[in-house]
N, C-alpha and C. Protein backbone atom coordinates (compact mmCIF):
# COMPACT_ATOMS: atom_id res chain seq x y z
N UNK A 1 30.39 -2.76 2.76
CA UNK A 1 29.27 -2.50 3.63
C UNK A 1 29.77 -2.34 5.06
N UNK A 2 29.46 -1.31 5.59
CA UNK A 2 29.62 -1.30 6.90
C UNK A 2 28.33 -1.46 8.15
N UNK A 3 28.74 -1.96 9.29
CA UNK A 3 27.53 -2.31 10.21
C UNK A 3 27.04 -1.12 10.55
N UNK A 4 26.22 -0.18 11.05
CA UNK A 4 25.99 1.03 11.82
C UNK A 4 25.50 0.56 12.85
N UNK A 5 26.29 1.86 13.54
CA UNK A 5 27.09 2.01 15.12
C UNK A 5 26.77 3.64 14.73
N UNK A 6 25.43 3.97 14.64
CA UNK A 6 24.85 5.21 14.51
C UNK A 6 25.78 6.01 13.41
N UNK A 7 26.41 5.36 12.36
CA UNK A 7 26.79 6.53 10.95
C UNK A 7 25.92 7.37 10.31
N UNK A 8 24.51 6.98 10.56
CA UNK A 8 23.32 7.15 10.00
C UNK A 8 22.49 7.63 10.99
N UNK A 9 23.25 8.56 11.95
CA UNK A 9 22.51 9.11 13.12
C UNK A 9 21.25 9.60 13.11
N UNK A 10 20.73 10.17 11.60
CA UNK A 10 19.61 10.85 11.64
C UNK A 10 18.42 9.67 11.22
N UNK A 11 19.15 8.89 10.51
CA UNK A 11 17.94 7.49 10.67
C UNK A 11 17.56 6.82 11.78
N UNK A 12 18.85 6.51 12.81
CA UNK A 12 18.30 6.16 14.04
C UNK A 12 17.49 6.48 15.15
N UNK A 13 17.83 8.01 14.77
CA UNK A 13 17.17 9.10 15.51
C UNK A 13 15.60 8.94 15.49
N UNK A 14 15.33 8.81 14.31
CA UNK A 14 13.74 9.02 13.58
C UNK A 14 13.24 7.71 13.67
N UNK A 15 13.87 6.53 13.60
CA UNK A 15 13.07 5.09 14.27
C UNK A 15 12.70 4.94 15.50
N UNK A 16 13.59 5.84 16.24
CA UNK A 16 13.73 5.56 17.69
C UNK A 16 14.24 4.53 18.09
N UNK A 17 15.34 3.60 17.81
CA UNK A 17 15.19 2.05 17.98
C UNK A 17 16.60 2.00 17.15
N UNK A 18 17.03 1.06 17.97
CA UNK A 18 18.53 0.36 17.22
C UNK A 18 18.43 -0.52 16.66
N UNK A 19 18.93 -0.60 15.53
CA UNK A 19 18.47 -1.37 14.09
C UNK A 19 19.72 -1.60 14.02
N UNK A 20 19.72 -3.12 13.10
CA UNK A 20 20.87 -3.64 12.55
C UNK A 20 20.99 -3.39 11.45
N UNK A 21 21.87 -2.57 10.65
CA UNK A 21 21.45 -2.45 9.24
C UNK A 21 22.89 -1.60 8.72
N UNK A 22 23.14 -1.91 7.20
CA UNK A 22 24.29 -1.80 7.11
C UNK A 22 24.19 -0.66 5.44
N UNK A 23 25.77 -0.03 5.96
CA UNK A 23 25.19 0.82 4.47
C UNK A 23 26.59 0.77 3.67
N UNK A 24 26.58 1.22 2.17
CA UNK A 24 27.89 0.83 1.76
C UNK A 24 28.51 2.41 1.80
N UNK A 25 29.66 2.23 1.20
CA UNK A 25 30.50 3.74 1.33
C UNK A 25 29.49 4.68 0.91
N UNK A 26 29.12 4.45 -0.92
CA UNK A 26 28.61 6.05 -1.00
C UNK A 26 27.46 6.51 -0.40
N UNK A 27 26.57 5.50 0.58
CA UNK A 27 25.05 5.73 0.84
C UNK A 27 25.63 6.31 2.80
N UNK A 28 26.80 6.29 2.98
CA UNK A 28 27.67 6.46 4.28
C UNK A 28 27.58 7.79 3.61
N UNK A 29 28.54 8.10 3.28
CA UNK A 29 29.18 9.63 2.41
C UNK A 29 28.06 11.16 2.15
N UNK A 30 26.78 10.29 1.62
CA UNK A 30 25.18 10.92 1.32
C UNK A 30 24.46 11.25 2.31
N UNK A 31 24.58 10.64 3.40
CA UNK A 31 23.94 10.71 5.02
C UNK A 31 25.05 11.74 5.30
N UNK A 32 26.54 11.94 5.04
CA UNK A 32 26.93 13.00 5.82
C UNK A 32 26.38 14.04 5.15
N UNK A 33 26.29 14.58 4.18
CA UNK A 33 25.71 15.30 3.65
C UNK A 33 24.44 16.23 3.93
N UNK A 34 23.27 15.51 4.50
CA UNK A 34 22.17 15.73 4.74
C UNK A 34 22.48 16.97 5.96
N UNK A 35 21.24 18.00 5.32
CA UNK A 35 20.88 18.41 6.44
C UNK A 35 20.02 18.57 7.07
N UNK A 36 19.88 19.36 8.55
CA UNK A 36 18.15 19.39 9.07
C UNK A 36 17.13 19.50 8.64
N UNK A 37 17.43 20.14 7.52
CA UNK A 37 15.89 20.24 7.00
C UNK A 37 15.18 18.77 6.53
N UNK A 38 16.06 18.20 5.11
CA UNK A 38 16.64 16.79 5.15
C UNK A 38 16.20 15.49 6.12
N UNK A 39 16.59 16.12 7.20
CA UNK A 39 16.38 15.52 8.13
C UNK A 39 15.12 15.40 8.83
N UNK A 40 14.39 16.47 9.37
CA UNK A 40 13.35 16.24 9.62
C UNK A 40 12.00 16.84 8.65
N UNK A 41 11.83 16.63 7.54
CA UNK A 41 11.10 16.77 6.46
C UNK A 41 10.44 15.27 6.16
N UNK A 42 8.97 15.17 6.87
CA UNK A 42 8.07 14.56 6.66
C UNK A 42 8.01 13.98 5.57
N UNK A 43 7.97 15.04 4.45
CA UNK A 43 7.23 14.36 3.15
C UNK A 43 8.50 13.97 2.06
N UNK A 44 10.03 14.38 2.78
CA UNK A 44 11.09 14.24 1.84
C UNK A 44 11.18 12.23 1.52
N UNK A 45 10.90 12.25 0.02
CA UNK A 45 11.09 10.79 -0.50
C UNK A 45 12.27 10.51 -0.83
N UNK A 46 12.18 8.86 -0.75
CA UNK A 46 12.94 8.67 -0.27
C UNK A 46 13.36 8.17 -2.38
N UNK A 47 14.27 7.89 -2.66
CA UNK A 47 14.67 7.41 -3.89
C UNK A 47 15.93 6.49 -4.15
N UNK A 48 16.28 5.52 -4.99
CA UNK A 48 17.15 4.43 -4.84
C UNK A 48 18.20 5.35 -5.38
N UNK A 49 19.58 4.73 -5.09
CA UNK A 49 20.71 5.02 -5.60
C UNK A 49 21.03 4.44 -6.77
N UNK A 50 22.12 5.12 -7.68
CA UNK A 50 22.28 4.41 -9.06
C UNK A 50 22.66 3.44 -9.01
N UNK A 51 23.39 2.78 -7.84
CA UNK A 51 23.72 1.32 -7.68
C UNK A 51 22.27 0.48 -7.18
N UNK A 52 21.57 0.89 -7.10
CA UNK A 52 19.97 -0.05 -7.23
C UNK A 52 19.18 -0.16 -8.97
N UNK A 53 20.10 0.45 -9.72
CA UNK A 53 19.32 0.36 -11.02
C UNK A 53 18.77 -1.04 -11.40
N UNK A 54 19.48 -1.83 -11.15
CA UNK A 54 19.24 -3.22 -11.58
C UNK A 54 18.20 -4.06 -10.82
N UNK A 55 18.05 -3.42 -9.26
CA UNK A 55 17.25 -4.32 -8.59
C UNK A 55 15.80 -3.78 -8.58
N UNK A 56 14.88 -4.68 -8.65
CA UNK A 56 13.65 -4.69 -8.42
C UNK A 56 12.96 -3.65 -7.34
N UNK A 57 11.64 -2.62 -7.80
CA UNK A 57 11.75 -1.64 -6.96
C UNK A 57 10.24 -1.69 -6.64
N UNK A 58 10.13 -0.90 -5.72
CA UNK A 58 8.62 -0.95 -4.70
C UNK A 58 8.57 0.31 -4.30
N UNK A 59 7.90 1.15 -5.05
CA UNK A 59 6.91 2.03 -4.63
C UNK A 59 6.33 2.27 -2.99
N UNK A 60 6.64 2.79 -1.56
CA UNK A 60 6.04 2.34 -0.31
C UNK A 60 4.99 3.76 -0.40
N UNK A 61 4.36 3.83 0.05
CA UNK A 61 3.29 5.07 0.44
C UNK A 61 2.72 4.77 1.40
N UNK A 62 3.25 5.33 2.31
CA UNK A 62 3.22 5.56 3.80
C UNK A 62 3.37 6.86 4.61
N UNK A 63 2.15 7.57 5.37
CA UNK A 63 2.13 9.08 5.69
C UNK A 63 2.99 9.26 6.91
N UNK A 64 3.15 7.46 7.40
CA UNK A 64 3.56 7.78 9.15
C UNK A 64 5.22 7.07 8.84
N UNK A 65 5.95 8.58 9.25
CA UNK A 65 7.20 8.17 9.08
C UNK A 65 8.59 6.73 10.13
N UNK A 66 7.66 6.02 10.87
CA UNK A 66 8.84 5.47 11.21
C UNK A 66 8.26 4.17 10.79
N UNK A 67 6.82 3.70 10.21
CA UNK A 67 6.64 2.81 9.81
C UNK A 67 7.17 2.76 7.66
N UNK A 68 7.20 3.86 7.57
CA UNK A 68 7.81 4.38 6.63
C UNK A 68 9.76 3.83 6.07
N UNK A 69 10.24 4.08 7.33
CA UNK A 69 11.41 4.05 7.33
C UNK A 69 11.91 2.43 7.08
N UNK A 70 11.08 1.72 8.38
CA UNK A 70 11.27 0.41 8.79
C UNK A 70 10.53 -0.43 7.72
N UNK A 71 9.73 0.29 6.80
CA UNK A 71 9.68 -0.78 5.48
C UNK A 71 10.79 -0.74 4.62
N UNK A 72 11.34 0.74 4.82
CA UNK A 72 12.46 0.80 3.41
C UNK A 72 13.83 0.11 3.93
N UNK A 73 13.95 -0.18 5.14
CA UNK A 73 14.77 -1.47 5.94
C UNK A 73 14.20 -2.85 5.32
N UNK A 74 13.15 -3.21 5.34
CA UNK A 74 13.05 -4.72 5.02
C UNK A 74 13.11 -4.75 3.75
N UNK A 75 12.53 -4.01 2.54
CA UNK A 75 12.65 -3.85 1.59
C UNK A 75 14.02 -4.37 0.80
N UNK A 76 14.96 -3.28 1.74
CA UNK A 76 16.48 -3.32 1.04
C UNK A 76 17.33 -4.59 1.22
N UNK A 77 16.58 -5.02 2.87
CA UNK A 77 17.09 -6.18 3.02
C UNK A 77 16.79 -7.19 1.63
N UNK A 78 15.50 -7.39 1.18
CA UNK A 78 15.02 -8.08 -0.03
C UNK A 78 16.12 -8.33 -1.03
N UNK A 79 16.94 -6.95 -0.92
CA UNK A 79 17.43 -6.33 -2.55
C UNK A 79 16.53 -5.78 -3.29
N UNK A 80 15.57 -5.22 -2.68
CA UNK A 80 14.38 -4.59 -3.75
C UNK A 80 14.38 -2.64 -3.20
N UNK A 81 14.95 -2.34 -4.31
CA UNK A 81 14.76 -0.52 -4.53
C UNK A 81 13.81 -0.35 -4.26
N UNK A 82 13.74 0.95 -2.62
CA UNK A 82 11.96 1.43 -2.13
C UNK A 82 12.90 3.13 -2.96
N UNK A 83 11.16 3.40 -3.34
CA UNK A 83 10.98 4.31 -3.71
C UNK A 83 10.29 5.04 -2.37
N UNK A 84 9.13 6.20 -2.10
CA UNK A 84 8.35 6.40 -0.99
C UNK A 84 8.26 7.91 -1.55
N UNK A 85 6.55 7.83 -0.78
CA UNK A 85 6.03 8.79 -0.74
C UNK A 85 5.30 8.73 0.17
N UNK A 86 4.87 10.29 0.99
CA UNK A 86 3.78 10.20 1.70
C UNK A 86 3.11 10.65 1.42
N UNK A 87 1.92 11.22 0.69
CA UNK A 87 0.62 11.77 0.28
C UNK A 87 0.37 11.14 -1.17
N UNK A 88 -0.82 10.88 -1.79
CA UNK A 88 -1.49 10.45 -2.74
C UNK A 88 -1.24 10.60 -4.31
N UNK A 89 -0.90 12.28 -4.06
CA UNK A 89 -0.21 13.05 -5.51
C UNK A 89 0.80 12.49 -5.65
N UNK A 90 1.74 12.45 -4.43
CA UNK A 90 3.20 12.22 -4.55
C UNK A 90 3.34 10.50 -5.13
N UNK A 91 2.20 10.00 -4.59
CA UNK A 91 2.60 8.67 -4.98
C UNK A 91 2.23 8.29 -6.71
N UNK A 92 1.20 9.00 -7.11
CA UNK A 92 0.51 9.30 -8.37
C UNK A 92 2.21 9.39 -9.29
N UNK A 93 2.37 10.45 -9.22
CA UNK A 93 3.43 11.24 -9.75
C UNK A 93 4.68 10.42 -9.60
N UNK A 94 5.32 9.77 -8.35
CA UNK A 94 6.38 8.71 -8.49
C UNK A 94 6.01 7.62 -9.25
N UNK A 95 4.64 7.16 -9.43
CA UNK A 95 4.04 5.66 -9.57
C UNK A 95 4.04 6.11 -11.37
N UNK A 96 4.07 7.19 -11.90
CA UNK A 96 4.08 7.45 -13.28
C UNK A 96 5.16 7.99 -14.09
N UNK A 97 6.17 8.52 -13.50
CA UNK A 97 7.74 8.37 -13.62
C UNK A 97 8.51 7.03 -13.72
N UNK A 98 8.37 6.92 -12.48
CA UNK A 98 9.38 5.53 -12.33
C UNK A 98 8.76 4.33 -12.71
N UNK A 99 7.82 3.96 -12.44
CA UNK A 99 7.24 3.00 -12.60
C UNK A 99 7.74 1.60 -12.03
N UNK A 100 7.51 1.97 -10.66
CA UNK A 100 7.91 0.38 -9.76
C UNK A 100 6.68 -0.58 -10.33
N UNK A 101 7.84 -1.74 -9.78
CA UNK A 101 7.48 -3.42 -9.89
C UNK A 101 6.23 -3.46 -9.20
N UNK A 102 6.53 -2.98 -7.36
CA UNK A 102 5.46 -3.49 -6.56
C UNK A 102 5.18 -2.19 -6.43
N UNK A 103 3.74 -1.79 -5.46
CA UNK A 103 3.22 -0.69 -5.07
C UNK A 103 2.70 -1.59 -3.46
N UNK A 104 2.94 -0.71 -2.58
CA UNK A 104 2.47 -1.15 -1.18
C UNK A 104 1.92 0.41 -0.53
N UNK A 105 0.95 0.35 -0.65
CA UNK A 105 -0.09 1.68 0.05
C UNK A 105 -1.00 1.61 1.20
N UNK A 106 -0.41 2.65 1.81
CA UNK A 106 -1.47 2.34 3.20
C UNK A 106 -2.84 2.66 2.67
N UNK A 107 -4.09 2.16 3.24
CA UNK A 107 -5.08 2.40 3.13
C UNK A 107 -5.94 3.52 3.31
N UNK A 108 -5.07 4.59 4.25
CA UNK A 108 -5.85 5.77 4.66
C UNK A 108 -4.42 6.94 5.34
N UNK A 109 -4.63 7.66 3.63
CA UNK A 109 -3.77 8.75 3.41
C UNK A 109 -4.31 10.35 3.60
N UNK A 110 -3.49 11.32 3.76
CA UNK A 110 -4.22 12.23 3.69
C UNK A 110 -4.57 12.38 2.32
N UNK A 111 -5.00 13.54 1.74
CA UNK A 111 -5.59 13.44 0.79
C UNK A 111 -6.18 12.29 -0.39
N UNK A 112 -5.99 11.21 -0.19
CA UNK A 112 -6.29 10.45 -0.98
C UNK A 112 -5.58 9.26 -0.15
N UNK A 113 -7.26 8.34 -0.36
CA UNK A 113 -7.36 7.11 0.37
C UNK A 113 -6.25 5.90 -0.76
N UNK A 114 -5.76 5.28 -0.43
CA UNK A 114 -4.89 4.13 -1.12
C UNK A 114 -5.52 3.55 -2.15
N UNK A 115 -7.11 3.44 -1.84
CA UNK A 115 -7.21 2.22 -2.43
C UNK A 115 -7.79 3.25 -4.55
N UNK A 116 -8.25 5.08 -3.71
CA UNK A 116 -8.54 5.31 -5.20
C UNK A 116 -6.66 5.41 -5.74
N UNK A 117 -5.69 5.92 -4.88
CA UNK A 117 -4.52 5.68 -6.16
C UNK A 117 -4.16 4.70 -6.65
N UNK A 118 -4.82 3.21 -6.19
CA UNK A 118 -4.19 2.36 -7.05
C UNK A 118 -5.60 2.44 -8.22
N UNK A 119 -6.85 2.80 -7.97
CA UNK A 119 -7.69 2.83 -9.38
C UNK A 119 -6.92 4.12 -10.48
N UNK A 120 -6.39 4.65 -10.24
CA UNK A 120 -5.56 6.06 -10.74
C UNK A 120 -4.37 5.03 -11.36
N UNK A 121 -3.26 4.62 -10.64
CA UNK A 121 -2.46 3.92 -10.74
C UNK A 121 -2.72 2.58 -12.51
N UNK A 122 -3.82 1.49 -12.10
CA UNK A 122 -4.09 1.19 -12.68
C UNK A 122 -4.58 1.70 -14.40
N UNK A 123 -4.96 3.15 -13.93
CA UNK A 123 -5.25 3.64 -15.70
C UNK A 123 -3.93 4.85 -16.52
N UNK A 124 -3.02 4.51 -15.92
CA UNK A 124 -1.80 5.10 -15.89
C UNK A 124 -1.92 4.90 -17.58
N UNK A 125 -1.38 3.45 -17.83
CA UNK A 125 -0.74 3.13 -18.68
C UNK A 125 -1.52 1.93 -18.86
N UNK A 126 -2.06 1.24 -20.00
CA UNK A 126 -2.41 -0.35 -20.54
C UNK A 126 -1.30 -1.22 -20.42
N UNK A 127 -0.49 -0.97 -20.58
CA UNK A 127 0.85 -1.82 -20.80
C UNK A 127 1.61 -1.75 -19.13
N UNK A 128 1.46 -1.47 -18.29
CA UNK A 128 2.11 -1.35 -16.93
C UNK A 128 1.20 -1.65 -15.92
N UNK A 129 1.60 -2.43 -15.79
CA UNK A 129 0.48 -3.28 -14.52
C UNK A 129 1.56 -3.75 -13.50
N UNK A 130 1.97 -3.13 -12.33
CA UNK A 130 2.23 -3.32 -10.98
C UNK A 130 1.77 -4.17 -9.93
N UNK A 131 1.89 -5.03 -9.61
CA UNK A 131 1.68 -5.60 -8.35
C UNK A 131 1.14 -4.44 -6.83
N UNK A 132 0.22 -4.63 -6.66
CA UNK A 132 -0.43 -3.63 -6.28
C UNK A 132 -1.42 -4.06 -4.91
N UNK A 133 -0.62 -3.30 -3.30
CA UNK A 133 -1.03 -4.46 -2.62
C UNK A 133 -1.24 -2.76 -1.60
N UNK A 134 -2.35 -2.97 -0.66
CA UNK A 134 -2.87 -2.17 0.09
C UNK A 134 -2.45 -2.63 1.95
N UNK A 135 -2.18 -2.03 2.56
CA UNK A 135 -1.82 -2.28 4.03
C UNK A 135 -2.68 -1.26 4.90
N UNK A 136 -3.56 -2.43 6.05
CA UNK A 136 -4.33 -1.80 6.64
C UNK A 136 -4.67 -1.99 8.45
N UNK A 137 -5.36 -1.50 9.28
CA UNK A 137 -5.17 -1.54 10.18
C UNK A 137 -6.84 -1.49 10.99
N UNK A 138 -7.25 -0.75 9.76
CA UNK A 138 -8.50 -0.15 10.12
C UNK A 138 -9.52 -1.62 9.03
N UNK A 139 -9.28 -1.67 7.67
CA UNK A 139 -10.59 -2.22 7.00
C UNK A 139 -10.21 -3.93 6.64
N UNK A 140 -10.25 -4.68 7.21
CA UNK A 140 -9.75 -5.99 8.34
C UNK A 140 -10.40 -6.87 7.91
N UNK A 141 -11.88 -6.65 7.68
CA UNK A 141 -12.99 -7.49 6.62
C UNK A 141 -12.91 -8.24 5.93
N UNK A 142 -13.01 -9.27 5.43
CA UNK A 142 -12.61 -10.38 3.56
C UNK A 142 -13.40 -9.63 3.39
N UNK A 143 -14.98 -8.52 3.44
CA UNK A 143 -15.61 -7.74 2.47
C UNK A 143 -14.93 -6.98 1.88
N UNK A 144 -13.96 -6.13 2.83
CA UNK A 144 -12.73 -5.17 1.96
C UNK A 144 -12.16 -5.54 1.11
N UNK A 145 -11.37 -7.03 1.55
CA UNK A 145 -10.56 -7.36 0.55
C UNK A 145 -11.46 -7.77 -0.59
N UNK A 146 -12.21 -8.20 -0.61
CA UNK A 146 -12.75 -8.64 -1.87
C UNK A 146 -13.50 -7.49 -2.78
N UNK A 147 -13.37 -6.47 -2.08
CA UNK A 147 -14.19 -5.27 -2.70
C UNK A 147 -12.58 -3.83 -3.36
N UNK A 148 -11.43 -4.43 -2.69
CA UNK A 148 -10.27 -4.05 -3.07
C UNK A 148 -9.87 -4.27 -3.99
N UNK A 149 -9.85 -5.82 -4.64
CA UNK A 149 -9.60 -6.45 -5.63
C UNK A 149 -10.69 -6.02 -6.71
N UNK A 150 -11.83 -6.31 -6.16
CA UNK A 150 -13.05 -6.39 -7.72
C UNK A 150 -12.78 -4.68 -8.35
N UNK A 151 -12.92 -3.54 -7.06
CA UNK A 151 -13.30 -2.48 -7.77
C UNK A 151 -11.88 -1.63 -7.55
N UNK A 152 -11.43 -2.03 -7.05
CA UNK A 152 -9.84 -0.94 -7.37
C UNK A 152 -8.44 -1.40 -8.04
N UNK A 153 -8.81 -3.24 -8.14
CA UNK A 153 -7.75 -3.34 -8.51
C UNK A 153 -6.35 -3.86 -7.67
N UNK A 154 -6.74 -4.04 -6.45
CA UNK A 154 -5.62 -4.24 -5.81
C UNK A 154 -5.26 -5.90 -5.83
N UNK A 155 -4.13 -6.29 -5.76
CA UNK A 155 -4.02 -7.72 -5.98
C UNK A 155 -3.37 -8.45 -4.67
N UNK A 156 -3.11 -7.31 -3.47
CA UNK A 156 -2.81 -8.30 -2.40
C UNK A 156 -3.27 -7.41 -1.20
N UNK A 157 -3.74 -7.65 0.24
CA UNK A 157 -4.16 -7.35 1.08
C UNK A 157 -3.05 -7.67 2.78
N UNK A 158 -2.90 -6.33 3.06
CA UNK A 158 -1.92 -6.67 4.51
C UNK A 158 -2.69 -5.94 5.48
N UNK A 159 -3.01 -6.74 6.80
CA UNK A 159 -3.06 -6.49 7.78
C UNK A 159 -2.04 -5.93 8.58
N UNK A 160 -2.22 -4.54 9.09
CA UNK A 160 -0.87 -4.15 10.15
C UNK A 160 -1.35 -4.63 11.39
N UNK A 161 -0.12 -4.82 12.17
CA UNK A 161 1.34 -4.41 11.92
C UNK A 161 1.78 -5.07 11.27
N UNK A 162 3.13 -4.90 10.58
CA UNK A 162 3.40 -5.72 9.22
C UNK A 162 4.95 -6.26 9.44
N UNK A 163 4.64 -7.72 9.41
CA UNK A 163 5.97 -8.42 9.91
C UNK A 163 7.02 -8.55 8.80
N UNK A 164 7.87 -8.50 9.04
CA UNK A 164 8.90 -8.93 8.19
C UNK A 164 8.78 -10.27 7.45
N UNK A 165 8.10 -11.36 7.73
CA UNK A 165 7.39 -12.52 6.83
C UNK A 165 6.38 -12.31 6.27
N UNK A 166 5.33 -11.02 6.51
CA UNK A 166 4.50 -10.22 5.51
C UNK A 166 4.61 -9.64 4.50
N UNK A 167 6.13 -8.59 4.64
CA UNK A 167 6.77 -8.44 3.45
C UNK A 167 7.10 -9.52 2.70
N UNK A 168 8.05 -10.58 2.70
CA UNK A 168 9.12 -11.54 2.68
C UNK A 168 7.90 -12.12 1.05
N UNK A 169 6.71 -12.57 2.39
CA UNK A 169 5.52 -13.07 1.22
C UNK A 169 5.14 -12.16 -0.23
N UNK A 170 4.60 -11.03 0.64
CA UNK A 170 4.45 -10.15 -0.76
C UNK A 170 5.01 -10.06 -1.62
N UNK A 171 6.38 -9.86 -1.43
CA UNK A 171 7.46 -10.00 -2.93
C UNK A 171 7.16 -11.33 -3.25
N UNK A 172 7.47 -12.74 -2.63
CA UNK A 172 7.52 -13.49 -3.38
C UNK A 172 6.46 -13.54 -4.18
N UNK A 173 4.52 -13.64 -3.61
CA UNK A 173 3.45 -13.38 -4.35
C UNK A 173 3.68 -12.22 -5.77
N UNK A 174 4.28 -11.27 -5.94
CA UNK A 174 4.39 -9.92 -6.22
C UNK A 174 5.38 -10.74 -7.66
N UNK A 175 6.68 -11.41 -7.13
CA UNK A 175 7.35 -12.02 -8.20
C UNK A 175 6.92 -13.14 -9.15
N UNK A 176 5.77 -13.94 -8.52
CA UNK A 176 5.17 -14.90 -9.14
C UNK A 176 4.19 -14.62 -9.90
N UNK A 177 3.54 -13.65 -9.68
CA UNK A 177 2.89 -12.93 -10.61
C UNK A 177 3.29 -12.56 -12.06
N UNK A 178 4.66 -11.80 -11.64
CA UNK A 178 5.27 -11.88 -13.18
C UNK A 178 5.74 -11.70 -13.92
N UNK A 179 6.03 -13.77 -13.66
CA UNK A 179 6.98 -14.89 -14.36
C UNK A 179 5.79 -14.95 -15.39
């Protein structure tokens, strides 16, 4: 693992912000690779490397890219594989392929609000049930949350901005679930 000292210029670029964060050779090697387009492509998802097969993965769906980025930072810190998408289909369509552990969706996407892909999400499959947690900024209410849970299905509720002990919780809630 190495520290970055901007190896990952085009990630730093796009946080705006100097981050401590470290990458190993081949995820070094893959960043040289990239190009502009790559680079500044909104909706390009993000996907784990074959050396994440083993670890636990999370689904992020998030439209606004640097809050986007800075989850798939705390995430990795976890040891937990982010997957990401930004629009509703995209998350549909990753969330029924891959089939992550956790799902963390913002509440208000373009085309499709968070809370119907996790009712979508939920009728995927009988047998695949995700930990399934909504992040919001705008619907702040215990009416939401309790109207998140009864009719869509969601099983955990985040207020943004979203701290790094917000995440930290969710997985653990997310893992206790299920043991």
């Amino acid at each position: 693992m190495f520290a970055c000292s901007c190896n990952h210029l085009a990630h730093c670029v796009e946080m705006a912000a100097t981050l401590e964060h470290y990458y190993t050779e081949s995820e070094r090697k893959e960043v040289a690779t990239m190009s502009v387009a790559e680079i500044t492509d909104t909706a390009l998802p993000y996907h784990p490397t074959d050396t994440d097969a083993t670890l636990p993965t999370v689904l992020i769906v998030e439209d606004e890219r640097k809050l986007r980025w800075s989850l798939i930072e705390q995430f990795r810190a976890l040891h937990i594989a982010p997957f990401t998408a930004s629009s509703g289909y995209e998350a549909l369509r990753i969330a029924s392929e891959s089939r992550p552990d956790l799902i963390l969706l913002d509440g208000l996407l373009p085309e499709m609000h968070g809370f119907e892909i996790a009712r979508f999400i939920r009728h995927i499959d009988a047998d695949y049930r995700p930990h399934i947690a909504i992040m919001t900024a705008i619907y702040k209410h215990t009416r939401y949350q309790n109207e998140a849970k009864l009719q869509y299905g969601i099983d955990d509720y985040l207020i943004k901005p979203l701290l790094p002990h917000s995440i930290a919780g969710l997985v653990r809630r997310a893992q206790a679930a299920t043991k």
